[in-house]
C-alpha atoms as a PDB file:
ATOM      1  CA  UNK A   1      -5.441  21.074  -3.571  1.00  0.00           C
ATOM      2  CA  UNK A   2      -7.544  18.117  -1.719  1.00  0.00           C
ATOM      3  CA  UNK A   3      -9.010  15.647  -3.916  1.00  0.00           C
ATOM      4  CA  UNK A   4     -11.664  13.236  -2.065  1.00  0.00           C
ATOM      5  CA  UNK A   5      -8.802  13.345   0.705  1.00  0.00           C
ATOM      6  CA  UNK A   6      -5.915  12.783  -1.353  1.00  0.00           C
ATOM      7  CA  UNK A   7      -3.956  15.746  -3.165  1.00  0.00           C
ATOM      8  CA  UNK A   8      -4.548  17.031  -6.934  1.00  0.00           C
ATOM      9  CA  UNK A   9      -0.798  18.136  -8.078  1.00  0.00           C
ATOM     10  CA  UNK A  10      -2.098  20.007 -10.489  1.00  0.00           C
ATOM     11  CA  UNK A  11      -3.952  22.193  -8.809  1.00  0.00           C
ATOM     12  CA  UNK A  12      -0.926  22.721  -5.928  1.00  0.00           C
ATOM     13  CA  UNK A  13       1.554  25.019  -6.084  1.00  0.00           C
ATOM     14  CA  UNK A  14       4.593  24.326  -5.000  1.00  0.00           C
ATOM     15  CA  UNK A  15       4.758  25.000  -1.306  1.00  0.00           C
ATOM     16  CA  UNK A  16       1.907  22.524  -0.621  1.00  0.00           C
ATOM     17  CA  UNK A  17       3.965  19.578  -1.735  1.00  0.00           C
ATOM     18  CA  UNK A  18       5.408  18.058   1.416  1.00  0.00           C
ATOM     19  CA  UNK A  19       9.050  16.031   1.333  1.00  0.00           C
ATOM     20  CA  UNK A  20       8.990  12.903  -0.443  1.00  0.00           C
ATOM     21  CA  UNK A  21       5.103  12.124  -0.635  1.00  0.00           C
ATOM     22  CA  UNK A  22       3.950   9.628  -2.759  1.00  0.00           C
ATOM     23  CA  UNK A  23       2.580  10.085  -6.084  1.00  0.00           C
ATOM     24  CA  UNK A  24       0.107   8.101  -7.819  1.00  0.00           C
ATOM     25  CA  UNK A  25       0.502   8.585 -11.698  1.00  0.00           C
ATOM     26  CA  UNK A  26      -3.088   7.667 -13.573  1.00  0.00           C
ATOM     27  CA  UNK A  27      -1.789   5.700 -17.100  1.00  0.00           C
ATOM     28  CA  UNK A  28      -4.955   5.814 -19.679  1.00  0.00           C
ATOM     29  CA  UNK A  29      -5.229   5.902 -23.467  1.00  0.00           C
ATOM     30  CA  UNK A  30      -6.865   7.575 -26.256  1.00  0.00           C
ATOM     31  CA  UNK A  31      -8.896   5.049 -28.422  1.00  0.00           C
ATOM     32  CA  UNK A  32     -12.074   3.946 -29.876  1.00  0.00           C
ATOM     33  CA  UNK A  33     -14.483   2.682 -26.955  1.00  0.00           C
ATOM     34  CA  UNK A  34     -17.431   1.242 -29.701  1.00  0.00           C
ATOM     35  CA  UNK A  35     -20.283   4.104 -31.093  1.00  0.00           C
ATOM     36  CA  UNK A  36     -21.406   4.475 -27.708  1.00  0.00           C
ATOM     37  CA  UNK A  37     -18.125   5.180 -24.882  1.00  0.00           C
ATOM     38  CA  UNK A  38     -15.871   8.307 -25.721  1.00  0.00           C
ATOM     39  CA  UNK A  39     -12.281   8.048 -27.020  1.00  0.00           C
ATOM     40  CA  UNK A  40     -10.870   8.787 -23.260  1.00  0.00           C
ATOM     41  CA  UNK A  41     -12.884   6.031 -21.666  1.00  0.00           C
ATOM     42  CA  UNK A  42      -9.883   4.345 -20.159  1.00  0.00           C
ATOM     43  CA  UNK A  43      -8.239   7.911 -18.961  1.00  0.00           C
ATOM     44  CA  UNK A  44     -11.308   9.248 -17.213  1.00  0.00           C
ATOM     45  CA  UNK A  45     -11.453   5.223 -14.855  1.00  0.00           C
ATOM     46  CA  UNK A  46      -7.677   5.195 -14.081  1.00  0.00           C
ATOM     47  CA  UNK A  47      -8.152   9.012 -13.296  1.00  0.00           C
ATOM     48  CA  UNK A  48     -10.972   7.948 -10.924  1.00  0.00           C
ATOM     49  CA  UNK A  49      -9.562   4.628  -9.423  1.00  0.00           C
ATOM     50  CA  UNK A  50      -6.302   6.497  -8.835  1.00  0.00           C
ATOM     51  CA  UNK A  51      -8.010   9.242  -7.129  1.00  0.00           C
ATOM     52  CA  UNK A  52     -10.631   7.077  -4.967  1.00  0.00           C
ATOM     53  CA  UNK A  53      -7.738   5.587  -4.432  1.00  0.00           C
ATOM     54  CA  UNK A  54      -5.754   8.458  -2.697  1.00  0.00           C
ATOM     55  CA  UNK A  55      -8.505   9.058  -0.561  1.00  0.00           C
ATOM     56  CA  UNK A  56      -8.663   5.375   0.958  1.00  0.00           C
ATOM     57  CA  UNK A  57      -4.708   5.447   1.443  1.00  0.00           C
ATOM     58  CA  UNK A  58      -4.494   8.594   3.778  1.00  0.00           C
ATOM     59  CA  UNK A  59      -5.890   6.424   6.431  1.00  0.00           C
ATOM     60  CA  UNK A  60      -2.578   4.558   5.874  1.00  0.00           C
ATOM     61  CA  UNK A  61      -0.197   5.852   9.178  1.00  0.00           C
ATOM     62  CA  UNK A  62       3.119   4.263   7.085  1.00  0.00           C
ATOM     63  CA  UNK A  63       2.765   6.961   4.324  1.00  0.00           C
ATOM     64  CA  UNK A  64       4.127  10.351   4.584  1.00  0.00           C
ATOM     65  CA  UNK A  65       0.845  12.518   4.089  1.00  0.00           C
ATOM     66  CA  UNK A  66      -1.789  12.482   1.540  1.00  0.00           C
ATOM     67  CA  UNK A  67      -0.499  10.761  -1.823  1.00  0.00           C
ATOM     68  CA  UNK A  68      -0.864  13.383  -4.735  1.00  0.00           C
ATOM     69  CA  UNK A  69      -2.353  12.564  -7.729  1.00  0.00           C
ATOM     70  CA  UNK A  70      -0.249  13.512 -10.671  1.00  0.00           C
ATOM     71  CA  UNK A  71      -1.885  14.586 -13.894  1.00  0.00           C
ATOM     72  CA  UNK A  72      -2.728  11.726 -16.046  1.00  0.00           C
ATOM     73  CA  UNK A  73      -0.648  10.169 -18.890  1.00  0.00           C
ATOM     74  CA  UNK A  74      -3.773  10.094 -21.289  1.00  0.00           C
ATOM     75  CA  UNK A  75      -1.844   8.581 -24.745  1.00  0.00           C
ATOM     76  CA  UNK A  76      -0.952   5.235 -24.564  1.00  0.00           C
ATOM     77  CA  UNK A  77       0.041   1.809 -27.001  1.00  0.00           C
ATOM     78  CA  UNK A  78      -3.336   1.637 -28.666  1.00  0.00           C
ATOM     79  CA  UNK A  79      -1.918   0.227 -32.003  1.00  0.00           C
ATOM     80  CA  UNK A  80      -4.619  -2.736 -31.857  1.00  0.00           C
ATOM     81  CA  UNK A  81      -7.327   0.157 -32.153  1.00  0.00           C
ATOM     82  CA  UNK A  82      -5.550   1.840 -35.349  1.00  0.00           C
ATOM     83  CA  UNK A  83      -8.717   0.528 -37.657  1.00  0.00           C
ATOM     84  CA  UNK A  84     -10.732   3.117 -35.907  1.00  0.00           C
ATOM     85  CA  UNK A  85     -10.648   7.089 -36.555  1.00  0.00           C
ATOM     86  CA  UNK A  86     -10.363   9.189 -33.418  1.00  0.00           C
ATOM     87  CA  UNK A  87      -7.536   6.703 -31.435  1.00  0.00           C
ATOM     88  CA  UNK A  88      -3.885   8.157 -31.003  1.00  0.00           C
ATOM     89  CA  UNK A  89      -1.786   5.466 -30.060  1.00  0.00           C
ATOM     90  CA  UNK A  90       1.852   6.791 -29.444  1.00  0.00           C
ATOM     91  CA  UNK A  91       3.300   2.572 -29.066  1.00  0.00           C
ATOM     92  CA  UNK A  92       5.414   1.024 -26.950  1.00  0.00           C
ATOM     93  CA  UNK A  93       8.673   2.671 -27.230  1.00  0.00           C
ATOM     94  CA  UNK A  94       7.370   6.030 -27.230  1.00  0.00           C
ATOM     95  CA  UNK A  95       4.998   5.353 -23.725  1.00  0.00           C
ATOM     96  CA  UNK A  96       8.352   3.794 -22.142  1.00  0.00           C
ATOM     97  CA  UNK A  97      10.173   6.483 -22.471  1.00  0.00           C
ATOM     98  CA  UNK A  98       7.502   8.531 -21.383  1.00  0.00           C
ATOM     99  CA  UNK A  99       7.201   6.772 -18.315  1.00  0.00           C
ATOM    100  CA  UNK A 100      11.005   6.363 -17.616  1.00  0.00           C
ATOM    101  CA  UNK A 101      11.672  10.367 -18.072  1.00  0.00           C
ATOM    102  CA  UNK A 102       8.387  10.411 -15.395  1.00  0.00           C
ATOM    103  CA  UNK A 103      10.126   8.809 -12.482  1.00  0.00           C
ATOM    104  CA  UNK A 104      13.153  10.709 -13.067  1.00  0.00           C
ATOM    105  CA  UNK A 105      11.717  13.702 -12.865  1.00  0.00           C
ATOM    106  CA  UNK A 106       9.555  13.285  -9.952  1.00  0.00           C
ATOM    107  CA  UNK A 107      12.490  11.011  -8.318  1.00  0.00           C
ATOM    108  CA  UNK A 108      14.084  14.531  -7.803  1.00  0.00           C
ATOM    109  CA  UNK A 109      11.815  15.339  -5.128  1.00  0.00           C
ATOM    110  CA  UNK A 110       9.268  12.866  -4.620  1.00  0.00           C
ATOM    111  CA  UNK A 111       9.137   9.856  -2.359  1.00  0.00           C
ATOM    112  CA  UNK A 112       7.993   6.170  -3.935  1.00  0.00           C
ATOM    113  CA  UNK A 113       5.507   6.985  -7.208  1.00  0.00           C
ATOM    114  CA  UNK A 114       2.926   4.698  -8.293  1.00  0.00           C
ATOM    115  CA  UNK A 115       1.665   4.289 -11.971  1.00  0.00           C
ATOM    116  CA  UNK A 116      -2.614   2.893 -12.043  1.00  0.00           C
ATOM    117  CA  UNK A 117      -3.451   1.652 -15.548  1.00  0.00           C
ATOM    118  CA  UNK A 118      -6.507   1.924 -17.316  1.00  0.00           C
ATOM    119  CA  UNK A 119      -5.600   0.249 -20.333  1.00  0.00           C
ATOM    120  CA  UNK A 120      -4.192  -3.518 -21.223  1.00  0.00           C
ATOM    121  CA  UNK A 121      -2.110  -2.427 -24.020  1.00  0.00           C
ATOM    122  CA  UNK A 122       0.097  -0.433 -21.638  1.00  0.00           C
ATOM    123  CA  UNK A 123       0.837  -3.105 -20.323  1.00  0.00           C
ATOM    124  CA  UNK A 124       4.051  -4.736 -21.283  1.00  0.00           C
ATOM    125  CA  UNK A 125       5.038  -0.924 -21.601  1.00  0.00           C
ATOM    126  CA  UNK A 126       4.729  -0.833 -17.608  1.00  0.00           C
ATOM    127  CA  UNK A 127       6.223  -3.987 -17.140  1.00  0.00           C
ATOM    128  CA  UNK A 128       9.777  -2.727 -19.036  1.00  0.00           C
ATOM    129  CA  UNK A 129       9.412  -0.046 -17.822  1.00  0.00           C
ATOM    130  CA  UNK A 130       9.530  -0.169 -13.906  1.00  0.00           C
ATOM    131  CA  UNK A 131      11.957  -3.097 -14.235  1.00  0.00           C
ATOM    132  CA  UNK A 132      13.979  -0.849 -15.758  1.00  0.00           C
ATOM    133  CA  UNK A 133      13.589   1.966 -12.876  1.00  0.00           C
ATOM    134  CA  UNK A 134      13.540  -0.321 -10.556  1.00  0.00           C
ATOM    135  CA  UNK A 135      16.976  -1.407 -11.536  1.00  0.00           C
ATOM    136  CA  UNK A 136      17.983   1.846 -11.679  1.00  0.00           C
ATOM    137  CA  UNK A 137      17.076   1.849  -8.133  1.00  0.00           C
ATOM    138  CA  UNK A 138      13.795   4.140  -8.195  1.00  0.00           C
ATOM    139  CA  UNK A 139      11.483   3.815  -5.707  1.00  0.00           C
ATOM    140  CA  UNK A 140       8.612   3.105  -8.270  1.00  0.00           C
ATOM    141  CA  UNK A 141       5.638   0.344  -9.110  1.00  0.00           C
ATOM    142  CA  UNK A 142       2.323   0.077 -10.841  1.00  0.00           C
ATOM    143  CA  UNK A 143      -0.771  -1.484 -11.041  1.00  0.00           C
ATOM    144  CA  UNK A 144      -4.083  -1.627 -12.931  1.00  0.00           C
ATOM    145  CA  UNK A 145      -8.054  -0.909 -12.711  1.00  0.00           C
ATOM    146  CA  UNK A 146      -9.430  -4.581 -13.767  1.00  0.00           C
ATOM    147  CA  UNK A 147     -12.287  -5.483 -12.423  1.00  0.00           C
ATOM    148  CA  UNK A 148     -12.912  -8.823 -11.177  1.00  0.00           C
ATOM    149  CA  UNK A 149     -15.083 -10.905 -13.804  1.00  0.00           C
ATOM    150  CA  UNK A 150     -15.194  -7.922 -16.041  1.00  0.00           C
ATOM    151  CA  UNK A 151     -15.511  -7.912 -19.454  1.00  0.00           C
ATOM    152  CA  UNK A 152     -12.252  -7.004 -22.260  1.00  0.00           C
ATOM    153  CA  UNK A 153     -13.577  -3.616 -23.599  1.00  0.00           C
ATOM    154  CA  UNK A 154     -16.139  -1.325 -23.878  1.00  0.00           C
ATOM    155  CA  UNK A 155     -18.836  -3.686 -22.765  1.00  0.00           C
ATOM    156  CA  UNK A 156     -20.808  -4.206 -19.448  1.00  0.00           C
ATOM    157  CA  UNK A 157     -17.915  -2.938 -17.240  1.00  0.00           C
ATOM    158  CA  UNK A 158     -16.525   0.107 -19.040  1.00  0.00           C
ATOM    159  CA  UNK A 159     -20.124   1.094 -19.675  1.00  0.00           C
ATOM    160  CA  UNK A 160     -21.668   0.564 -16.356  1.00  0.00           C
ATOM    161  CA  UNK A 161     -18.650   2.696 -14.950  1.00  0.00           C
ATOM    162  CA  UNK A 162     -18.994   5.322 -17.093  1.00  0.00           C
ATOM    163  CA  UNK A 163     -22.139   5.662 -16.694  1.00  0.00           C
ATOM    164  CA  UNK A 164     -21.339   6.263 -12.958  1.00  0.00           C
ATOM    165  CA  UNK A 165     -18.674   8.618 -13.769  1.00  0.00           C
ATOM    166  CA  UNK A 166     -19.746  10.872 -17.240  1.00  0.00           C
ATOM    167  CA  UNK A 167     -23.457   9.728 -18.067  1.00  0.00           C
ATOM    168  CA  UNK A 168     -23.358  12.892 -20.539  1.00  0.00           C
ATOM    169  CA  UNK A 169     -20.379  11.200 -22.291  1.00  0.00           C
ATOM    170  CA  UNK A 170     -22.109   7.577 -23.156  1.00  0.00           C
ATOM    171  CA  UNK A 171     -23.812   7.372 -25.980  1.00  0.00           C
ATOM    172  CA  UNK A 172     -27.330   4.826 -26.679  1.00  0.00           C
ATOM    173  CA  UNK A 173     -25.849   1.426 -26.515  1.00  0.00           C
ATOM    174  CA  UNK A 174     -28.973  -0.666 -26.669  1.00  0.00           C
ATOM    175  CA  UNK A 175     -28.035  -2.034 -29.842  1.00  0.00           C
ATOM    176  CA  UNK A 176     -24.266  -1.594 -29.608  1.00  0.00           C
ATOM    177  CA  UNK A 177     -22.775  -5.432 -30.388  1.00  0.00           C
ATOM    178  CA  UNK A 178     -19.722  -6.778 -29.581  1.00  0.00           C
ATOM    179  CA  UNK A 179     -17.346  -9.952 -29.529  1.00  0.00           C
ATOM    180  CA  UNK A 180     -18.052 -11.772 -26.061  1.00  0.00           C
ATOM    181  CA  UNK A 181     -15.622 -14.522 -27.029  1.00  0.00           C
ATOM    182  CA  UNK A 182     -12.546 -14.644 -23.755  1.00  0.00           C
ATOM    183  CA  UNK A 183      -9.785 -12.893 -24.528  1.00  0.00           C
ATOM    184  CA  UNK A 184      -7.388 -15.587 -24.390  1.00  0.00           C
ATOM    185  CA  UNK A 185      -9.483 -16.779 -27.260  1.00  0.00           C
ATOM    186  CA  UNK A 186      -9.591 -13.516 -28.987  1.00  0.00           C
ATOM    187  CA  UNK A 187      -5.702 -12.578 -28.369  1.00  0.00           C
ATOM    188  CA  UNK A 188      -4.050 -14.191 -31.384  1.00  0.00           C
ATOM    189  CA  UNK A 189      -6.530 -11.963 -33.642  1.00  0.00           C
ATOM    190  CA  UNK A 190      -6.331  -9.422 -32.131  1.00  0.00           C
ATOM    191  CA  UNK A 191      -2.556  -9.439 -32.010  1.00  0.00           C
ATOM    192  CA  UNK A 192      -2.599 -10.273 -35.385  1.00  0.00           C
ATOM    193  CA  UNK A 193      -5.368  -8.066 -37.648  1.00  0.00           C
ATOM    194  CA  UNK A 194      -6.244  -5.531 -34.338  1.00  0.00           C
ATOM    195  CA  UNK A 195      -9.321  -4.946 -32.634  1.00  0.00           C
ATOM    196  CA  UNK A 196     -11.500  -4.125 -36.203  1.00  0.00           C
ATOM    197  CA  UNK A 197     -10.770  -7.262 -37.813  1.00  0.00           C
ATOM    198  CA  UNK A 198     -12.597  -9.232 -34.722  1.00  0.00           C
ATOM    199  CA  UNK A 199     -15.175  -6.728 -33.978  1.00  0.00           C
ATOM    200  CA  UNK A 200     -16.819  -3.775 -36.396  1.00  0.00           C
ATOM    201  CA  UNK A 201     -18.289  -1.965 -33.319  1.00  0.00           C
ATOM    202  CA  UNK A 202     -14.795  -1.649 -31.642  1.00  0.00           C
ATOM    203  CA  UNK A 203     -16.223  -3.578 -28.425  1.00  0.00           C
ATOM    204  CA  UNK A 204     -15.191  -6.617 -26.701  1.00  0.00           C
ATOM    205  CA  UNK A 205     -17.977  -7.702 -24.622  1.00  0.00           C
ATOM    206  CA  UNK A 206     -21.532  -6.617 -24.439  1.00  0.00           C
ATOM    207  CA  UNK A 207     -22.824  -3.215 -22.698  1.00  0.00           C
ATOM    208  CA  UNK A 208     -26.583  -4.011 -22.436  1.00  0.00           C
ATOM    209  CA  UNK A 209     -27.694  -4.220 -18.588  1.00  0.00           C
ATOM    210  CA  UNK A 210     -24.945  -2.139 -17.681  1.00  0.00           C
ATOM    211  CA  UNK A 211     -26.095   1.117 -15.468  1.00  0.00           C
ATOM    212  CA  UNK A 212     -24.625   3.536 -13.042  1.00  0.00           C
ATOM    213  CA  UNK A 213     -25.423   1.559 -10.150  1.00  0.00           C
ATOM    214  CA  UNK A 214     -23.352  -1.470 -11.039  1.00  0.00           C
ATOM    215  CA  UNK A 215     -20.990   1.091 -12.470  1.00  0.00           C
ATOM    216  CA  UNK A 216     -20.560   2.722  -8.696  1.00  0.00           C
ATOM    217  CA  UNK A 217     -20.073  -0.549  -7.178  1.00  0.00           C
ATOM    218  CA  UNK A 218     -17.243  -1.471  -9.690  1.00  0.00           C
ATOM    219  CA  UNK A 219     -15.470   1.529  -9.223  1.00  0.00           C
ATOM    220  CA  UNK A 220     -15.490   1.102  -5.470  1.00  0.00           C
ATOM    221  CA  UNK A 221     -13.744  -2.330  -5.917  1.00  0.00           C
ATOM    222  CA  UNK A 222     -11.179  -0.945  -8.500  1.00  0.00           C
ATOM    223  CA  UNK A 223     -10.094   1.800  -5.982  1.00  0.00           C
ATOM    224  CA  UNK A 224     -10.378  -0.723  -3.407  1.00  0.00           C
ATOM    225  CA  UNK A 225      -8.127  -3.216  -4.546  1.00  0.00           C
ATOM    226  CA  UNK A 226      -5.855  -0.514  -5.689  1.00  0.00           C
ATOM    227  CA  UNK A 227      -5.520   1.051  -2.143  1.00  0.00           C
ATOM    228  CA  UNK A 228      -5.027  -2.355  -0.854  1.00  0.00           C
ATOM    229  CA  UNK A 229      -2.062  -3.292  -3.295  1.00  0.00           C
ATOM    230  CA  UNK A 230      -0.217   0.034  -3.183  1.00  0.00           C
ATOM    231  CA  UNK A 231      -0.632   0.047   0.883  1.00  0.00           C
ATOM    232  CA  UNK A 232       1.065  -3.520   0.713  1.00  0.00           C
ATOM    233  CA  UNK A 233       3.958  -2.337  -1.427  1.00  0.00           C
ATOM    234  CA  UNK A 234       4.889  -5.737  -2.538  1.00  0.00           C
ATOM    235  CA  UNK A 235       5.875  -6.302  -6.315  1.00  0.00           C
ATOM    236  CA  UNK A 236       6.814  -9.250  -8.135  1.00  0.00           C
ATOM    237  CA  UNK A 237       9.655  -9.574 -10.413  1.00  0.00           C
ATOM    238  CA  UNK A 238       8.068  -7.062 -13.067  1.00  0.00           C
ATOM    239  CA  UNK A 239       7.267  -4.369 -10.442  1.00  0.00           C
ATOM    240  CA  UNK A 240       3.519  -5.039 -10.521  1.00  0.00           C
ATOM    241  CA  UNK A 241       1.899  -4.636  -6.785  1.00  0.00           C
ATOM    242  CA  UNK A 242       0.626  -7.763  -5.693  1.00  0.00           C
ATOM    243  CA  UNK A 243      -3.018  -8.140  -3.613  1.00  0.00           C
ATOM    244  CA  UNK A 244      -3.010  -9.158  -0.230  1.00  0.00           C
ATOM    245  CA  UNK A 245      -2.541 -12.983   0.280  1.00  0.00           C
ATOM    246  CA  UNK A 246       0.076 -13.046  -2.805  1.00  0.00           C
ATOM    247  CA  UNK A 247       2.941 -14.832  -2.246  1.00  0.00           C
ATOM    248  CA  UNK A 248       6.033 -12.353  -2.433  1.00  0.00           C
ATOM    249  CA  UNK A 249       9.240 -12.456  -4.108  1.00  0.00           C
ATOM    250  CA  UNK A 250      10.747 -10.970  -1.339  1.00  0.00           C
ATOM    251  CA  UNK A 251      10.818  -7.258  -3.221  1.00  0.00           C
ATOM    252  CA  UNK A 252       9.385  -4.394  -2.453  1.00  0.00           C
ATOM    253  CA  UNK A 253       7.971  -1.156  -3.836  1.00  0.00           C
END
């Protein structure tokens, strides 16, 4: 059942799941990643940061146990990626309900359940979300696998980690190109005409130099900051966990 110290629910049964533990639920997607990263790029990190993740927080004394690790949610709002075959975007509504019916289920015998993000689009999903289960008086936050000073997709950082994490699954990216424009610059585009209109190759950012090394040491930090923010338990008005140092609103997860 033991995962890198935390617990794999999937691979339980259900005698090994002690009362009330916390679950970590790993949010990804299933979309273009450029010629070169595979269509469950963003699924296979928050998988991983969720799970390194686990491991760091069962040196936590507060929590009840090992977290589990809940099987991943791998289809998320991808509509921006719609110009490109092989993405399955299932939108916003679909993905909150998703999440909603989630906690409700796992309310029924689980303690406070965390959702880690892999991919931006979910993100206003997330945000109605847990405000909405939160109101409802669930025990429930989330919080995502950015990388400080990364890049907006399927450039140095995605690469770099996944060629840490599935080398066999990354494609020759040498001459992969990409936008490298901010993506506060590249939003109302994007918003607008999606992800293909703004970049043929599908990638936002630029993969050359990235490696497995740098790829190892990004990870750590996503799982790292993850650990540190669902240890704290603070959230702001949204239900996002906020880092260390944060000023609160005076909830909590």
């Amino acid at each position: 059942m033991h995962v890198e110290g935390g617990g794999d629910l999937a691979g339980a049964v259900w005698p090994d799941v002690q009362a009330a533990p916390l679950v970590l639920v790993p949010v990804g997607s299933t979309e273009q990643h450029g010629p070169h990263l595979p269509l469950s790029t963003d699924t296979v990190i928050a998988q991983a940061v969720t799970e390194r993740a686990a491991a760091l927080l069962t040196e936590v004394p507060l929590l009840n146990g090992a977290p589990l690790v809940a099987p991943a949610i791998a289809y998320g709002a991808s509509g921006e990626h719609a110009g490109f075959p092989g993405t399955i975007s299932i939108g916003h509504e679909a993905l909150q309900v998703v999440i909603v019916e989630t906690v409700r289920s796992l309310a029924l015998w689980a303690g406070r359940i965390v959702f880690v993000n892999g991919h931006g689009g979910n993100v206003p999903t997330l945000d109605a979300a847990v405000h909405r289960l939160r109101t409802e008086g669930h025990d429930t936050a989330w919080t995502g696998c950015a990388a400080p000073g990364g890049d907006a997709h399927a450039g140095f950082t995605e690469t770099s980690v996944m060629l840490h994490l599935a080398p066999h699954l990354v494609r020759p990216f040498d001459a992969v190109t990409g936008d490298t424009r901010p993506l506060t610059e590249l939003m109302p585009d994007l918003i607008a005409h999606g992800v293909r209109a703004v970049s043929p190759s599908g990638v936002l950012g630029d993969p050359s130099g990235a490696s497995a090394a740098k790829g190892r040491e990004i990870l750590k930090a996503m799982a790292a900051s993850a650990a540190l923010r669902i240890g704290g338990g603070r959230v702001d008005a949204r239900g996002r966990l906020l880092a260390p140092g944060v000023p609160s609103p005076g909830a909590r997860a």
